[in-house]
Protein backbone atom coordinates (compact mmCIF):
# COMPACT_ATOMS: atom_id res chain seq x y z
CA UNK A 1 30.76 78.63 -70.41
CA UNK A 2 31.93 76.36 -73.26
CA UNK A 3 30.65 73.29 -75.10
CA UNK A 4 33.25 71.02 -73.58
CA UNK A 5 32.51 72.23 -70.10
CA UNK A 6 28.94 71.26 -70.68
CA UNK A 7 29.60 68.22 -72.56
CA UNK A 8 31.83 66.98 -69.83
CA UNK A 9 29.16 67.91 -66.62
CA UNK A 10 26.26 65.95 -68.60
CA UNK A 11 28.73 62.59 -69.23
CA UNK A 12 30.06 62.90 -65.44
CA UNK A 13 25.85 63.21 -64.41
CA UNK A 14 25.46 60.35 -66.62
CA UNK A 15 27.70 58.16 -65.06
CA UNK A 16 26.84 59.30 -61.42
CA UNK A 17 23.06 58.76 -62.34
CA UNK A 18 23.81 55.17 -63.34
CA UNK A 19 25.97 54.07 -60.48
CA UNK A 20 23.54 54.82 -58.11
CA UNK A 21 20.75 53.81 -59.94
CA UNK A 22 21.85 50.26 -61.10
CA UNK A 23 21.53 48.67 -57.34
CA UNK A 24 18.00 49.63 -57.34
CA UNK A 25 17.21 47.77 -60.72
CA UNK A 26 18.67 44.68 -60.00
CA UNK A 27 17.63 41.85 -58.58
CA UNK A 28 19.57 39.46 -56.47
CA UNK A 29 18.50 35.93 -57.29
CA UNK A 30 21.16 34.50 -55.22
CA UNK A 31 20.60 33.57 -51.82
CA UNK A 32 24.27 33.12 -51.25
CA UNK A 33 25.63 36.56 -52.52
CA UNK A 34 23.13 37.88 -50.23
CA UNK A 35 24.92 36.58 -47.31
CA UNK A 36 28.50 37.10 -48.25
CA UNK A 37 27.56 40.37 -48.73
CA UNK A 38 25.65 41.20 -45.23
CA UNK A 39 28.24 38.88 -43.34
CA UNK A 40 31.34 37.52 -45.42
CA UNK A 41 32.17 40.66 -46.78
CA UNK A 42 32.37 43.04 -43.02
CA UNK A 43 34.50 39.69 -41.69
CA UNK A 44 36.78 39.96 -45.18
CA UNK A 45 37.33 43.73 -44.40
CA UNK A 46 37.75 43.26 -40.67
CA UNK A 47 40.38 40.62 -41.63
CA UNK A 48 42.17 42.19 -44.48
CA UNK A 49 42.36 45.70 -41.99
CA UNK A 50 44.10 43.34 -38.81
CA UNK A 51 47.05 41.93 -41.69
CA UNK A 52 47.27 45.82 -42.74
CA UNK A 53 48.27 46.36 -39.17
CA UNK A 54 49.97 43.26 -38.52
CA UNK A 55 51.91 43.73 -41.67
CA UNK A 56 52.93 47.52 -40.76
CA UNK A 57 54.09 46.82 -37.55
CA UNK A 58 51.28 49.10 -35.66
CA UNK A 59 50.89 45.60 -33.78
CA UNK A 60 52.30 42.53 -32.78
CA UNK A 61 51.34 38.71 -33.37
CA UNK A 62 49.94 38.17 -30.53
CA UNK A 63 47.66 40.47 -30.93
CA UNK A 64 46.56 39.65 -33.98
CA UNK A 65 46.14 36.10 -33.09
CA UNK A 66 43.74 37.83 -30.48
CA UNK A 67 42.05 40.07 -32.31
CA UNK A 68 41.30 37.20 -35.11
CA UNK A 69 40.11 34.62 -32.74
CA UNK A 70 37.34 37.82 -31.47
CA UNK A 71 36.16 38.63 -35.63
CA UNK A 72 35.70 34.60 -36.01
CA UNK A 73 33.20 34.98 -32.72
CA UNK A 74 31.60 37.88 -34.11
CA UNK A 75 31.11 36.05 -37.71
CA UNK A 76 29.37 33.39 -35.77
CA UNK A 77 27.18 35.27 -34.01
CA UNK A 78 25.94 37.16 -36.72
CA UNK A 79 24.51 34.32 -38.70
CA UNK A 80 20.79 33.13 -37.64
CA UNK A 81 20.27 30.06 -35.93
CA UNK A 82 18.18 28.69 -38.94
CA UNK A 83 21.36 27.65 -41.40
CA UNK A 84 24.12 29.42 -44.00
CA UNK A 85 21.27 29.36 -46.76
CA UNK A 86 18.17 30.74 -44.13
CA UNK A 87 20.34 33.36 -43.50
CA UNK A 88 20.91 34.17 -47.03
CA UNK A 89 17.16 34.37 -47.55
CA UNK A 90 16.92 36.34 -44.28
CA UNK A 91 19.06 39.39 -45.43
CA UNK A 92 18.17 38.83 -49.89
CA UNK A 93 14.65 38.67 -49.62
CA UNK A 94 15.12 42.63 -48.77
CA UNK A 95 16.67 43.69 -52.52
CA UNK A 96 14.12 44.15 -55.00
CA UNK A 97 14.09 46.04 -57.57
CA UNK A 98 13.18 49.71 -57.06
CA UNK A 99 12.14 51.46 -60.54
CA UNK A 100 9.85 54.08 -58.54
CA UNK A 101 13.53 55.40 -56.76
CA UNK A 102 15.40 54.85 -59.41
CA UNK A 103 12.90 57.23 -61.37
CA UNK A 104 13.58 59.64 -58.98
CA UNK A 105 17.29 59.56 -59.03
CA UNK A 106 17.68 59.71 -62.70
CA UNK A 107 15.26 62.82 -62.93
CA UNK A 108 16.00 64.73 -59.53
CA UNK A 109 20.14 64.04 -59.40
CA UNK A 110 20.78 66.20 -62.30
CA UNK A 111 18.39 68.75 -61.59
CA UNK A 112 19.66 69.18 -58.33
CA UNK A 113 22.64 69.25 -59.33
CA UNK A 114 22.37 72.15 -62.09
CA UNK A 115 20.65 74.01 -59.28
CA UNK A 116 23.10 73.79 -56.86
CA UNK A 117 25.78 74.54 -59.57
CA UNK A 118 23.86 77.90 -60.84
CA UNK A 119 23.72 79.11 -57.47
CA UNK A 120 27.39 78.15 -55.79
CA UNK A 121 28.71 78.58 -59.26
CA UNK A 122 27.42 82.06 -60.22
CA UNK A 123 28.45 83.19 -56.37
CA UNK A 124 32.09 81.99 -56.59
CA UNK A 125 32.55 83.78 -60.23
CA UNK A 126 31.07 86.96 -58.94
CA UNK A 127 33.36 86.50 -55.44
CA UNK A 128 36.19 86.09 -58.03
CA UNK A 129 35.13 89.11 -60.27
CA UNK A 130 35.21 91.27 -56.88
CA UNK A 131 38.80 89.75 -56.27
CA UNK A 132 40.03 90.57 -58.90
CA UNK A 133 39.14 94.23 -58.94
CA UNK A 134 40.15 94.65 -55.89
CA UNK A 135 43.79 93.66 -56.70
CA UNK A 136 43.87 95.61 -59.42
CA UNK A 137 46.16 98.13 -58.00
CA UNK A 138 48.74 95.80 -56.42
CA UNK A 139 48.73 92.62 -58.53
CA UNK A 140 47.58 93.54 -62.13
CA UNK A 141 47.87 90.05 -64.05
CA UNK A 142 45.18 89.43 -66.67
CA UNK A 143 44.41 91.99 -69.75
CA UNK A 144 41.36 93.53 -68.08
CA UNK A 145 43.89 94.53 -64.94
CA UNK A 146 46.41 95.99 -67.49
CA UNK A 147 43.72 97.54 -69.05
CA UNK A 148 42.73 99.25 -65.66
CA UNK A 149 46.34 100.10 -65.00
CA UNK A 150 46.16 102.05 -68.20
CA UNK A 151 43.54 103.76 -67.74
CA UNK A 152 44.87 104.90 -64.23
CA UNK A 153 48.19 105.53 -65.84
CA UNK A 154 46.87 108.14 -68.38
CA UNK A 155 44.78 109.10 -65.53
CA UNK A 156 48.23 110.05 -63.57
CA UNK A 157 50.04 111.62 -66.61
CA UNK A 158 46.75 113.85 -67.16
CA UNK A 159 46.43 115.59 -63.48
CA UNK A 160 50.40 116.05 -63.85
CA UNK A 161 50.11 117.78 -67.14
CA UNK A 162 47.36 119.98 -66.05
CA UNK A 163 48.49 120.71 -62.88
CA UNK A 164 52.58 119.99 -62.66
CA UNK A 165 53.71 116.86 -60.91
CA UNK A 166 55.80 116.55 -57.76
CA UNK A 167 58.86 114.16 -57.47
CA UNK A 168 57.00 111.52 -56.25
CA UNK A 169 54.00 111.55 -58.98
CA UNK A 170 56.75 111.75 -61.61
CA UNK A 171 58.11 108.62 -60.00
CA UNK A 172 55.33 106.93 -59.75
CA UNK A 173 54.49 107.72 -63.61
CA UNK A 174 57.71 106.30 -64.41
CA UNK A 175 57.62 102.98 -62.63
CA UNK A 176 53.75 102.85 -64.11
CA UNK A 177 55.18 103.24 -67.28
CA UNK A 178 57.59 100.95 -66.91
CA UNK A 179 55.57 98.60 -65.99
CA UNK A 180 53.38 98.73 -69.05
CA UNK A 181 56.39 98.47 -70.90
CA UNK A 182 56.69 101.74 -72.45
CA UNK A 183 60.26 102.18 -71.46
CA UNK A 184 60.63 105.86 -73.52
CA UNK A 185 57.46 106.98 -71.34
CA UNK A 186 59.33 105.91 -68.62
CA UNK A 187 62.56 107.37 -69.15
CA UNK A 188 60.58 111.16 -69.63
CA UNK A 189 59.28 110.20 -66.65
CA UNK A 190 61.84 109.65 -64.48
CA UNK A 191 64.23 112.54 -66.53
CA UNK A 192 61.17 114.75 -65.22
CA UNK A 193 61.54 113.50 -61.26
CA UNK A 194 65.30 113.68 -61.59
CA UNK A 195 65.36 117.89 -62.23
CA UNK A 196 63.01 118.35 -59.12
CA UNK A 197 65.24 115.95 -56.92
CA UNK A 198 69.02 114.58 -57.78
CA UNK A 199 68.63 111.87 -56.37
CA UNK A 200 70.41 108.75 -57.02
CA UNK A 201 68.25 106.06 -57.36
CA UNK A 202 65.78 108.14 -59.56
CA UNK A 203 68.95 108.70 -61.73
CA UNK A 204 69.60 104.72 -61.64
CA UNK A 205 65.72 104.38 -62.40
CA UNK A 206 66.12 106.59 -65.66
CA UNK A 207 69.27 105.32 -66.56
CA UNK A 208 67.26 101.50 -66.49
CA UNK A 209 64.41 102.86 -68.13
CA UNK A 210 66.66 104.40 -71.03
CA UNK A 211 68.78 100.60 -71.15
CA UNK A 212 64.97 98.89 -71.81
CA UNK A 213 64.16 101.19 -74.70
CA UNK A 214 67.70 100.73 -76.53
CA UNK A 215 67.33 96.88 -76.26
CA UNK A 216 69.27 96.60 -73.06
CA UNK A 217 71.86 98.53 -73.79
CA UNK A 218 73.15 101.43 -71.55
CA UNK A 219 73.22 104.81 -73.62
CA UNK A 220 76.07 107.45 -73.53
CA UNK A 221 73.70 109.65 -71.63
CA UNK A 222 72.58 107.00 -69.48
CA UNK A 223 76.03 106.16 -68.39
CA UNK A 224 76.38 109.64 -67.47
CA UNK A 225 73.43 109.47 -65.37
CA UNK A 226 75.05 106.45 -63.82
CA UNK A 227 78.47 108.32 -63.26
CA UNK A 228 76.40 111.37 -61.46
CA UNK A 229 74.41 108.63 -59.24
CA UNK A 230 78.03 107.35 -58.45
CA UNK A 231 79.40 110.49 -57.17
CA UNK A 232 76.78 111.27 -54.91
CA UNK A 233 76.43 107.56 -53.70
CA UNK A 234 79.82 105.54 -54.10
CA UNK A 235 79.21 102.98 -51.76
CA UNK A 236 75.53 102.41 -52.89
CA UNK A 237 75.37 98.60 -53.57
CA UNK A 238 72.43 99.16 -56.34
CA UNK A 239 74.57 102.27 -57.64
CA UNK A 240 77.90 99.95 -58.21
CA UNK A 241 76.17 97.36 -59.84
CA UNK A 242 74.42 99.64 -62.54
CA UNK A 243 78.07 101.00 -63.25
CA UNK A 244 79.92 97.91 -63.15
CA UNK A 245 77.07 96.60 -66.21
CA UNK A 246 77.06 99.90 -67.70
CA UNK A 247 80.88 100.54 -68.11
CA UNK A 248 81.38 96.64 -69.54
CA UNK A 249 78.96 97.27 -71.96
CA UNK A 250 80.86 100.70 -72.49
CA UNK A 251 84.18 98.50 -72.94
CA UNK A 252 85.50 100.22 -69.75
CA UNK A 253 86.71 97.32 -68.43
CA UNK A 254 89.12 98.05 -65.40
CA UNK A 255 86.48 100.44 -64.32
CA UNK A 256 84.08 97.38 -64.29
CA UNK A 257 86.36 95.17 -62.70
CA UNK A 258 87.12 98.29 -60.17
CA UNK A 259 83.04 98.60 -59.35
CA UNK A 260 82.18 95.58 -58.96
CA UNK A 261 84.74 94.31 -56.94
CA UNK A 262 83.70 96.65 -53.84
CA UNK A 263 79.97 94.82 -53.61
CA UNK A 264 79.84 94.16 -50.45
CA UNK A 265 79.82 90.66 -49.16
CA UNK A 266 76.57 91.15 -47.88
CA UNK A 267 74.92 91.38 -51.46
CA UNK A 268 77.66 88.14 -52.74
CA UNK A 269 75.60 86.01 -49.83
CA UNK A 270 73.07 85.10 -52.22
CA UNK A 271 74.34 82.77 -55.07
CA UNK A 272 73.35 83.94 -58.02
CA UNK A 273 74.08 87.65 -57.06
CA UNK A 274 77.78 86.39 -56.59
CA UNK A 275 77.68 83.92 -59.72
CA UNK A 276 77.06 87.46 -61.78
CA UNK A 277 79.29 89.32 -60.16
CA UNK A 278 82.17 87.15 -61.24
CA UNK A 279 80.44 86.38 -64.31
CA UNK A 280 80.92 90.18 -65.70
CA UNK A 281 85.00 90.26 -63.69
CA UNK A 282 85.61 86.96 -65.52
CA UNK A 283 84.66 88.43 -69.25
CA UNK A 284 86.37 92.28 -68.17
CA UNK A 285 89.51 90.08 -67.05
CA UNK A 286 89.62 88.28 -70.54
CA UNK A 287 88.91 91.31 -72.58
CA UNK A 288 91.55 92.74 -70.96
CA UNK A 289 94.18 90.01 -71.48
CA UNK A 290 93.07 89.81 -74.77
CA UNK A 291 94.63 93.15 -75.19
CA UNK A 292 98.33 92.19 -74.14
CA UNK A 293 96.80 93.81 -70.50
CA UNK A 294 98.26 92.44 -67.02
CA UNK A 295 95.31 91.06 -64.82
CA UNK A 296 95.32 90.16 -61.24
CA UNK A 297 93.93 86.79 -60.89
CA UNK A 298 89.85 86.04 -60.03
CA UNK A 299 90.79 85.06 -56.41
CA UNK A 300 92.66 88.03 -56.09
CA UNK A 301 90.13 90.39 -57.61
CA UNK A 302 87.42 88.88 -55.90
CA UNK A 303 87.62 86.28 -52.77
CA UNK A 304 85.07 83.59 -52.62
CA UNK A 305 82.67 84.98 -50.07
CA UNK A 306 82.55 82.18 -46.93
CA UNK A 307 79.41 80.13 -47.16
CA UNK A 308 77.40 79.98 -44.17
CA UNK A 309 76.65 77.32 -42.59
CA UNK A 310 72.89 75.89 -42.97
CA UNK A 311 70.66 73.73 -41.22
CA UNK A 312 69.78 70.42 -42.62
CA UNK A 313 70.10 69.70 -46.29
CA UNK A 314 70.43 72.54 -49.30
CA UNK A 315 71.16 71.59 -53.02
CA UNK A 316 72.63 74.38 -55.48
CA UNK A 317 70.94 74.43 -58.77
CA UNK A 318 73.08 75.96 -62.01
CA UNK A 319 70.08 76.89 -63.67
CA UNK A 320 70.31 77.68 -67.98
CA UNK A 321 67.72 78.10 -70.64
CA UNK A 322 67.76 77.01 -74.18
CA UNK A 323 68.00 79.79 -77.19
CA UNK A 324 64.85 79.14 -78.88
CA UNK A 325 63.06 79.21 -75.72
CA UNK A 326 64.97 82.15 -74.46
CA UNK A 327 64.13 84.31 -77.48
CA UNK A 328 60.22 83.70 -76.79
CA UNK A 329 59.84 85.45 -73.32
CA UNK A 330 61.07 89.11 -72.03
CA UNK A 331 64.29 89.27 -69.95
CA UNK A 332 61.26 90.64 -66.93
CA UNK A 333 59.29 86.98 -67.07
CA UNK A 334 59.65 85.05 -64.27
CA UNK A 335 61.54 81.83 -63.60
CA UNK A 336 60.17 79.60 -60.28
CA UNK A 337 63.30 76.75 -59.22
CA UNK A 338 61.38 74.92 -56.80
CA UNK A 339 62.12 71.11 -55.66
CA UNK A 340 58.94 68.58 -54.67
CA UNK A 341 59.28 65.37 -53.61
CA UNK A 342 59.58 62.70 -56.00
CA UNK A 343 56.97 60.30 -54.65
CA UNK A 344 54.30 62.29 -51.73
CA UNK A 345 53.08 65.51 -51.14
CA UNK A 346 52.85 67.95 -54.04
CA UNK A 347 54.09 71.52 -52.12
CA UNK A 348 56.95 73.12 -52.66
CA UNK A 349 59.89 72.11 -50.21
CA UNK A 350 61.74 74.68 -51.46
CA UNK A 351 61.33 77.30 -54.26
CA UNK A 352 63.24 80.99 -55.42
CA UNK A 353 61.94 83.34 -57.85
CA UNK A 354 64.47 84.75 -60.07
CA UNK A 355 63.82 86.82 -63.70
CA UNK A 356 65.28 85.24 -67.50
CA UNK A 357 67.27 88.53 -67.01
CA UNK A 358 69.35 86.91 -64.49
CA UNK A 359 69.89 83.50 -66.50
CA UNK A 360 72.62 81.78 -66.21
CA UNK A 361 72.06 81.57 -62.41
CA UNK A 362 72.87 79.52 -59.28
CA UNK A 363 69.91 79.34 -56.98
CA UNK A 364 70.45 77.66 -53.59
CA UNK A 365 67.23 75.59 -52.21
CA UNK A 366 67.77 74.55 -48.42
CA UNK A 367 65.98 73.76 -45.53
CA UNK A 368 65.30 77.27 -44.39
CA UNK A 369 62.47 78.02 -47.61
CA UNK A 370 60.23 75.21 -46.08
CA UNK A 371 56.97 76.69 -46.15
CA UNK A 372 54.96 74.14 -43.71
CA UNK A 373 57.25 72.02 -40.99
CA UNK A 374 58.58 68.97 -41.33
CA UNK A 375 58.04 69.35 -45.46
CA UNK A 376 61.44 70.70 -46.10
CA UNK A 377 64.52 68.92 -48.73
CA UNK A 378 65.70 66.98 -45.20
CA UNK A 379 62.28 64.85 -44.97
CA UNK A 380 62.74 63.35 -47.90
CA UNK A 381 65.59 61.39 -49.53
CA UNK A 382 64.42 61.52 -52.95
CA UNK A 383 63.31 65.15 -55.17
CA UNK A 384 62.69 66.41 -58.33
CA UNK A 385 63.99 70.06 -58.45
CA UNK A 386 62.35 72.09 -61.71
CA UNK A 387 63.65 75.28 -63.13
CA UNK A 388 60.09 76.82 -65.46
CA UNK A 389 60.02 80.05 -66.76
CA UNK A 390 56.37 82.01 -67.47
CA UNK A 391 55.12 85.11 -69.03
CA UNK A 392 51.98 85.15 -65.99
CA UNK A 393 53.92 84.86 -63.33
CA UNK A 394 51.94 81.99 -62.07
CA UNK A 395 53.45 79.94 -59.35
CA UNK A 396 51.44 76.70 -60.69
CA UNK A 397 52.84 75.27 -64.41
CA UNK A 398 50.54 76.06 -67.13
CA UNK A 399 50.10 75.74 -70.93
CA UNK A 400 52.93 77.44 -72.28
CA UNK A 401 55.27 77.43 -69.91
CA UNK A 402 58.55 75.94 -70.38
CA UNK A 403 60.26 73.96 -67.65
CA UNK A 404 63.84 71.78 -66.68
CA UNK A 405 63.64 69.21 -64.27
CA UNK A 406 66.74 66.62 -62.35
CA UNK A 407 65.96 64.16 -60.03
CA UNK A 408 68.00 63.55 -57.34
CA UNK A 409 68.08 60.37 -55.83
CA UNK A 410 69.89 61.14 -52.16
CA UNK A 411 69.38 64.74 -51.06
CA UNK A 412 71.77 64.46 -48.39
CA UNK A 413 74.86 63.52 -51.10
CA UNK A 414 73.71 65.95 -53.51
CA UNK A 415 75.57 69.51 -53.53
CA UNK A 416 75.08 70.93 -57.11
CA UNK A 417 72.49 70.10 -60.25
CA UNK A 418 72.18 71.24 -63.70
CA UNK A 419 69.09 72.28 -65.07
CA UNK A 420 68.27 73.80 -69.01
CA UNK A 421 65.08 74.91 -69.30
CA UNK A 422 64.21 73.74 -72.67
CA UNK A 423 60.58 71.42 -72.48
CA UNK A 424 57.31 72.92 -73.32
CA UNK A 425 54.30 72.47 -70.71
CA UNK A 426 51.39 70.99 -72.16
């Protein structure tokens, strides 16, 4: 618990104690106040609620000529026969001042509520301590997790050392490994699973694990792993797009252009699958006419995949990040392209998760990702749509996060924005 927490608990107790106190110190010496208060002001607030109405259309004039003509009666009614001014001593003469209560308030308020705090408090944080271990084996997010998923990690790699590992504890090593970032681990790993079993996506999984620990960049050997995984597999979605990468980056570029062009249009569907696709054709189809090389055109090579048709409104984002920013997260971080409406509810009316990895991307946000009804891109006319990348993985924006935003005015007349993700979160 820090000093500023503290600091800012007393000053909010402070203020609360003198709010409520302050009524019971004071003395009303006006007669008149007294009465506009215990009549004037309910008549005010009666009136001001029937033009609220009358004004939003919830009812007509005549109605509210009705309705006025019944507080006026009231009003009358509750003033005592005696006069305007009687009545004013009638309800003031019952305001004094109160120091005995307002004693009380000042000492008891904060006490009570430092008790209450101590007990709710200390109950939530050790709720939240049992939370958290018990996601530590599906959602490890904070250092202590990590720390855990270490241990049980080492754990792993022990009781297979000791006792010899089967395919699916070398596996799971691997993946462990990889998710701790040690991609060399991993790699041993996985080359470990992938002489009990040949089987393709373990190959695929070393082959990845081998690209992380040379900077992203497919090895000779991992290539061949690659190759082997296409042999067995060569209609494998997963399995052509590792080749397709891995034989660009190999400058085997009509074997690129020949992998990737068999996705099938099942995996183009999603936007920013298909804006990669062509992405890597587009560069193999220039490095090859850049060598005097004859190159059927992008159409040909690839046919725009027909859209289907969705429901209500849907806005495609082209979503980019700056250098600098780019060069302070890992190509695993996540990036959240969400839209909210610009003026109302906070939630989400639409939102994708994609990786920096995949940046430059297209992300489509449509009526479909609306995750209460009737709070979906269609219900309103005006959103801001936000691109932020994060290291926690944290759906909500926090310090050090780094975010794009458009607004668009007319959701129904929008079809595509641009966002860079380039602003820091404060």
């Amino acid at each position: 618990m820090n000093i500023m927490f503290w600091a800012l608990m007393l000053i909010m107790l402070l203020v609360a104690v003198v709010i409520l106190i302050y009524p019971l110190l004071r003395v009303r010496s006006s007669t008149s106040i007294a009465y506009k208060d215990s009549n004037l002001g309910l008549y005010e607030d009666k009136v001001a609620e029937l033009e609220a109405d009358l004004g939003e259309g919830r009812i007509d004039h005549e109605r509210y000529q009705l309705a006025r003509q019944e507080i006026d009666r009231e009003l009358l009614q509750d003033v005592p026969e005696e006069s305007r001014d009687t009545a004013g001593f009638h309800y003031g003469h019952q305001v004094k001042r109160q120091p005995g209560v307002a004693m009380l308030v000042s000492v008891f308020l904060p006490a009570m509520a430092l008790l209450v705090y101590m007990q709710l408090g200390m109950h939530a944080a050790s709720e939240q301590g049992a939370t958290q271990q018990a996601q530590t084996q599906t959602q490890p997010q904070t250092a202590q997790d990590v720390g855990s998923i270490e241990d049980m990690t080492r754990q792993l790699a022990e009781r297979i050392n000791t006792n010899g590992g089967t395919v699916e504890e070398w596996a799971m090593l691997g993946r462990a490994y990889k998710h701790l970032k040690k991609y060399q681990l991993s790699a041993e790993a996985f080359a470990k699973a992938v002489e009990i079993s040949q089987n393709p996506q373990l190959m695929l999984e070393q082959a990845e694990a081998m690209a992380l620990a040379n900077n992203q960049r497919f090895t000779p050997e991992s290539l061949v792993l690659i190759r082997r995984a296409l042999e067995m597999s060569p209609d494998n979605a997963n399995v052509l797009w590792f080749a397709g990468v891995a034989e660009f980056q190999a400058g085997n570029y009509r074997d690129t252009i020949a992998h990737l062009s068999r996705l099938p249009d099942e995996a183009r569907k999603e936007p920013d699958v298909d804006h990669s696709i062509r992405l890597y054709i587009e560069k193999a189809r220039e490095a090859l006419i850049a060598q005097g090389e004859s190159v059927p055109s992008m159409d040909e090579i690839l046919p725009p995949v027909a859209e289907t048709a969705t429901s209500g409104a849907s806005i495609k984002v082209s979503v980019n990040i700056s250098q600098d920013v780019r060069e302070k997260f890992g190509a695993a971080d996540s990036v959240f392209v969400y839209a909210k409406a610009a003026s109302g509810p906070k939630m989400p009316l639409a939102v994708q998760k994609i990786s920096l990895a995949e940046l430059p991307a297209i992300v489509l946000l449509d009526d479909s990702m609306a995750m209460m009804e009737g709070m979906n891109l269609s219900s309103f006319d005006s959103v801001i749509i936000s691109a932020r990348i994060t290291k926690t993985g944290s759906a909500m924006a926090q310090a050090g996060d780094y975010i794009g935003e458009y607004r668009v005015d007319d959701v129904a007349q929008a079809s595509q924005v641009d966002i860079e993700i380039n602003t820091l979160v404060q």
